[in-house]
PDB file of N, CA and C in Angstrom:
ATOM      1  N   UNK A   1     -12.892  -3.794   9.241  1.00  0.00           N
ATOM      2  CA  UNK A   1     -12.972  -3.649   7.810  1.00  0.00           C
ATOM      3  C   UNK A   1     -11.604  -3.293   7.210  1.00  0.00           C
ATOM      4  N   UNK A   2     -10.769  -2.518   7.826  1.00  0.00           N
ATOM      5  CA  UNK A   2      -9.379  -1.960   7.118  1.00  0.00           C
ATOM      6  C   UNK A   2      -8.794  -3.072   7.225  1.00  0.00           C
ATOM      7  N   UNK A   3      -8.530  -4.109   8.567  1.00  0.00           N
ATOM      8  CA  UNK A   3      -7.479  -5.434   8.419  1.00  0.00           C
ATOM      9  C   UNK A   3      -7.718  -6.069   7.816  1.00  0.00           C
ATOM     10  N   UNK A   4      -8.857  -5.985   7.209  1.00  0.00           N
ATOM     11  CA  UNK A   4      -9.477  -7.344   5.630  1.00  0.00           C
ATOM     12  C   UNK A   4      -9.176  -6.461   4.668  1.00  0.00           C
ATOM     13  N   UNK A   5      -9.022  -4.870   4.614  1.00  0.00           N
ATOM     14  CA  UNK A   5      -8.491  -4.408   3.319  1.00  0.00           C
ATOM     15  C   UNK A   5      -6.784  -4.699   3.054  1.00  0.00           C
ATOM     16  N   UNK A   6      -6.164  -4.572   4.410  1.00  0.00           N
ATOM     17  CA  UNK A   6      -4.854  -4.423   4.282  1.00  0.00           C
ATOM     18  C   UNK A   6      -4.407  -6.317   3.751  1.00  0.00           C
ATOM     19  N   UNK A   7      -4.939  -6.900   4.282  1.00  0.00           N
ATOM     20  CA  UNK A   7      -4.413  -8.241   4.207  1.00  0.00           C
ATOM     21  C   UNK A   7      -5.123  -8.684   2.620  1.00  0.00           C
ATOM     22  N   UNK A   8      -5.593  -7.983   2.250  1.00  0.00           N
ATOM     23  CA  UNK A   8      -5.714  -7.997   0.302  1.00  0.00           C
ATOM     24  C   UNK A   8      -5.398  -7.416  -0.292  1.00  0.00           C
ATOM     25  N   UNK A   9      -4.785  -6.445   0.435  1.00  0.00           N
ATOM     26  CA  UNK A   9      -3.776  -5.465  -0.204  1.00  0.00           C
ATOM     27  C   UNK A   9      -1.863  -6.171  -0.033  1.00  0.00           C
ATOM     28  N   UNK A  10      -2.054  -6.901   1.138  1.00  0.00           N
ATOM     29  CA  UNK A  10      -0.615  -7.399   0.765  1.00  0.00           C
ATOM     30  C   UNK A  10      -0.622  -8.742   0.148  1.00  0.00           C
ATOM     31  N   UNK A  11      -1.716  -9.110  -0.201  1.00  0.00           N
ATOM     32  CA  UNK A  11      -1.781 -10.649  -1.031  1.00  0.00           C
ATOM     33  C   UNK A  11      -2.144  -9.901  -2.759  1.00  0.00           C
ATOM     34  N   UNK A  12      -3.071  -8.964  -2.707  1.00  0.00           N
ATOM     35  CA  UNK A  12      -2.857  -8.794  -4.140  1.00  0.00           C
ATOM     36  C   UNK A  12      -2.079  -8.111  -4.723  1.00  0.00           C
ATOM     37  N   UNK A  13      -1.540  -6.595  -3.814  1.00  0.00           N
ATOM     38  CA  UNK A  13      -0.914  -5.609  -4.365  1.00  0.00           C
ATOM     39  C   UNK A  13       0.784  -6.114  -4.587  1.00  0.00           C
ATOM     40  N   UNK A  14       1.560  -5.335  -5.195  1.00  0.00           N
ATOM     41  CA  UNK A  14       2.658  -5.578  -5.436  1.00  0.00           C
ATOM     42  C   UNK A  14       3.692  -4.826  -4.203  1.00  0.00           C
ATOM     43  N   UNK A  15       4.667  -5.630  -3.842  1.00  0.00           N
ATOM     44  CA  UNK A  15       5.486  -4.769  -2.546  1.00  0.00           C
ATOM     45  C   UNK A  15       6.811  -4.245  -3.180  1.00  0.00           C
ATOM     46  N   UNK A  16       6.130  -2.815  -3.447  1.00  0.00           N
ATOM     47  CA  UNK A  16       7.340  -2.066  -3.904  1.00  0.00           C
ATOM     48  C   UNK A  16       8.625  -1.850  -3.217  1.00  0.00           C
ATOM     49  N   UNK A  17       8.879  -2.417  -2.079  1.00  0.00           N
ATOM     50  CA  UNK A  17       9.585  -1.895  -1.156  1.00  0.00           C
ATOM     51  C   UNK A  17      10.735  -3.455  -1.450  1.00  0.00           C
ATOM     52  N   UNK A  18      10.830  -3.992  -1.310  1.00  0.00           N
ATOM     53  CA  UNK A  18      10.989  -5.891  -2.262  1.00  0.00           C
ATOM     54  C   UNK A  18      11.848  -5.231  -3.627  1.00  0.00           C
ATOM     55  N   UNK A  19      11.001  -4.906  -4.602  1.00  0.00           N
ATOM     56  CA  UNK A  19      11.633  -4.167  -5.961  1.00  0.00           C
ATOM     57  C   UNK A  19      12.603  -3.406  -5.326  1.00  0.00           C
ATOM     58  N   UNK A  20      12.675  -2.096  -4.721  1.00  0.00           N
ATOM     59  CA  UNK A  20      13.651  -0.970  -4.305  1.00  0.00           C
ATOM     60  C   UNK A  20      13.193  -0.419  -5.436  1.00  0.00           C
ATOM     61  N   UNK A  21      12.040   0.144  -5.195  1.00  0.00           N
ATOM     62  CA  UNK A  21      11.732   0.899  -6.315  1.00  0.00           C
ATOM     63  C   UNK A  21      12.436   2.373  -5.732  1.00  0.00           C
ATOM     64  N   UNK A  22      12.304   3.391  -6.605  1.00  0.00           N
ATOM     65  CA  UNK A  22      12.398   4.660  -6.456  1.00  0.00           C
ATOM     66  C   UNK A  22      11.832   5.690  -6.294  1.00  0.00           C
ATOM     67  N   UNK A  23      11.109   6.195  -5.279  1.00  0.00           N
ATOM     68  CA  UNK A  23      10.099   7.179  -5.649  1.00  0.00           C
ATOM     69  C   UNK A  23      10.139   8.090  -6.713  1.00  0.00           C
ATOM     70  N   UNK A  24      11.335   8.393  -6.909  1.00  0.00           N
ATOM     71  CA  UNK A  24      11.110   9.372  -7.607  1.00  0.00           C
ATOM     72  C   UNK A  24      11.327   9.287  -9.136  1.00  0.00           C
ATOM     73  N   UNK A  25      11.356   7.807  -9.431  1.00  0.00           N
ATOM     74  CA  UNK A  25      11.245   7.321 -11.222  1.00  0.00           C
ATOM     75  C   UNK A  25       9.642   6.311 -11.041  1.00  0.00           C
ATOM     76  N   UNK A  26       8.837   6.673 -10.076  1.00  0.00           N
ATOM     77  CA  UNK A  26       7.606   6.049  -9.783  1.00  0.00           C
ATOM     78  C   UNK A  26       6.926   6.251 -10.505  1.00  0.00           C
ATOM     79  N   UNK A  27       5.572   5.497 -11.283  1.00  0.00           N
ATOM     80  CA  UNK A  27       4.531   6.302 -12.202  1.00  0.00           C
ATOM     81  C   UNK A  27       3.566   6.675 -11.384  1.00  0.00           C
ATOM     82  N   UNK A  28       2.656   7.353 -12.325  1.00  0.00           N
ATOM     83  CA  UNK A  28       1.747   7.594 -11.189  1.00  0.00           C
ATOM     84  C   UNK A  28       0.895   6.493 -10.674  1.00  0.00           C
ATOM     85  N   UNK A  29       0.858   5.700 -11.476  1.00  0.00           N
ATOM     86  CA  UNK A  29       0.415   4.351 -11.035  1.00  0.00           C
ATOM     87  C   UNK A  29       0.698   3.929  -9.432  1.00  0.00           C
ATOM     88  N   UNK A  30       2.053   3.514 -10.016  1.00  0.00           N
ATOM     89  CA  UNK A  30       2.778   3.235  -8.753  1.00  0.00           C
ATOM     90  C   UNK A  30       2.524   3.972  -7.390  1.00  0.00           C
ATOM     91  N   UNK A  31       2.444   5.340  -7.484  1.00  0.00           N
ATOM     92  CA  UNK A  31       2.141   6.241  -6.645  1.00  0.00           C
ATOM     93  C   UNK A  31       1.183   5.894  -5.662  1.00  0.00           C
ATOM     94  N   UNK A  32       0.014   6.126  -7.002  1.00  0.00           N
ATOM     95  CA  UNK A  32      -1.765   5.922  -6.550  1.00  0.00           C
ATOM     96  C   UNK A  32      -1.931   4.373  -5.575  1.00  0.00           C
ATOM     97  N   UNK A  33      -0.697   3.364  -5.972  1.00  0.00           N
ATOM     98  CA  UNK A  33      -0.909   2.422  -5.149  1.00  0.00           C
ATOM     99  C   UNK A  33      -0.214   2.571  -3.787  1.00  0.00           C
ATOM    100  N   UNK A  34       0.779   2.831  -4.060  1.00  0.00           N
ATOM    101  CA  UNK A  34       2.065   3.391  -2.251  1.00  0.00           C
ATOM    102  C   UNK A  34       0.687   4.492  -1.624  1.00  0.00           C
ATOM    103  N   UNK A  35       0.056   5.396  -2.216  1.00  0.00           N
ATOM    104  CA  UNK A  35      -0.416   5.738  -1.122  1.00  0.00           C
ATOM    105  C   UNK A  35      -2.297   5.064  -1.066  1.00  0.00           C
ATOM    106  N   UNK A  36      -2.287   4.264  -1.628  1.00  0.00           N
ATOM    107  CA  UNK A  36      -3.808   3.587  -1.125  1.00  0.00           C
ATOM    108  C   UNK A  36      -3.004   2.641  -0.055  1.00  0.00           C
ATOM    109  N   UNK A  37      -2.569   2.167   0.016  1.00  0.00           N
ATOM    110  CA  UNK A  37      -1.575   0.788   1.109  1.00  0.00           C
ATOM    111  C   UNK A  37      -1.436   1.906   2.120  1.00  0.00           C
ATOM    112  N   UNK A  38      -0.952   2.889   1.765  1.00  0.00           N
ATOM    113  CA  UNK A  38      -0.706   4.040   3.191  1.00  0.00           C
ATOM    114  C   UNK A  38      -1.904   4.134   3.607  1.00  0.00           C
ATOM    115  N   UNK A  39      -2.895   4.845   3.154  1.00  0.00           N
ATOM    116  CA  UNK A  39      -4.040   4.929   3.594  1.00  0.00           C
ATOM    117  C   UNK A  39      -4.586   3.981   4.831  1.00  0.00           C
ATOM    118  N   UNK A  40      -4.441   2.773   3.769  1.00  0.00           N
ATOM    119  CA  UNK A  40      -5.492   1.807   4.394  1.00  0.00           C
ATOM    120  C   UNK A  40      -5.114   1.129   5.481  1.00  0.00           C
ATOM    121  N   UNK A  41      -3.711   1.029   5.592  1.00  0.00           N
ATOM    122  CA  UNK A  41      -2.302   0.696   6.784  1.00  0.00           C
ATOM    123  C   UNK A  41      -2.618   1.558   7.856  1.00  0.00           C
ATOM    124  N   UNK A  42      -2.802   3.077   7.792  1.00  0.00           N
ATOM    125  CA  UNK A  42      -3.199   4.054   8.827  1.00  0.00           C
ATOM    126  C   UNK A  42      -4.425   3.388   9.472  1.00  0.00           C
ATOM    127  N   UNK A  43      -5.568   3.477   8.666  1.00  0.00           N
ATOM    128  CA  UNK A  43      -6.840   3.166   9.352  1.00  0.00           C
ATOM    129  C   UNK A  43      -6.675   1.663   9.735  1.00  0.00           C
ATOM    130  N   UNK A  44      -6.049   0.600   9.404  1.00  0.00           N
ATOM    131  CA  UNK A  44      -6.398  -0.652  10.467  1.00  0.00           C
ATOM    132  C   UNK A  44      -5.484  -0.209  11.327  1.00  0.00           C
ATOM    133  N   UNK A  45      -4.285   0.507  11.551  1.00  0.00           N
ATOM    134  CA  UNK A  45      -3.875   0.538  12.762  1.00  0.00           C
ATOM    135  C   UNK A  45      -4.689   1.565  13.904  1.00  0.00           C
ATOM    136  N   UNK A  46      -5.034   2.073  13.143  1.00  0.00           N
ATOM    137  CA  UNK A  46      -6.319   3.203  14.103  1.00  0.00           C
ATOM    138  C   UNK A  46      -7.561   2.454  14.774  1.00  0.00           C
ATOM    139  N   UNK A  47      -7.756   1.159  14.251  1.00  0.00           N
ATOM    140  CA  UNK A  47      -9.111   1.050  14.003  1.00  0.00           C
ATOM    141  C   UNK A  47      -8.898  -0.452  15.272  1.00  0.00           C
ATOM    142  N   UNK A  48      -9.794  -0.344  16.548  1.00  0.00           N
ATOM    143  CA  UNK A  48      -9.731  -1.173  17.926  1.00  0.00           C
ATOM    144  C   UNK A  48     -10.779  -1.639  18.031  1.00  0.00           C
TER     145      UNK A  48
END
């Protein structure tokens, strides 16, 4: 279930990392998304 979240998370979400965004001029927007991708990145790599 997480490798079907992550792989719609890198087709829909935006790759802040591409931009060079800044964390620390981030909105919270931005935030709430860097750490749902974290999240969900942890659990498919957890997940066998």
């Amino acid at each position: 279930m997480y490798k079907l979240l992550a792989k719609l998370n890198k087709w829909l979400l935006p790759n802040y990392t591409r931009q060079q965004l800044d964390l620390a001029k981030a909105s919270k927007l931005q935030k709430a998304i860097i750490g749902w991708k974290y999240w969900v990145t942890t659990h498919a790599l957890d997940e066998k």
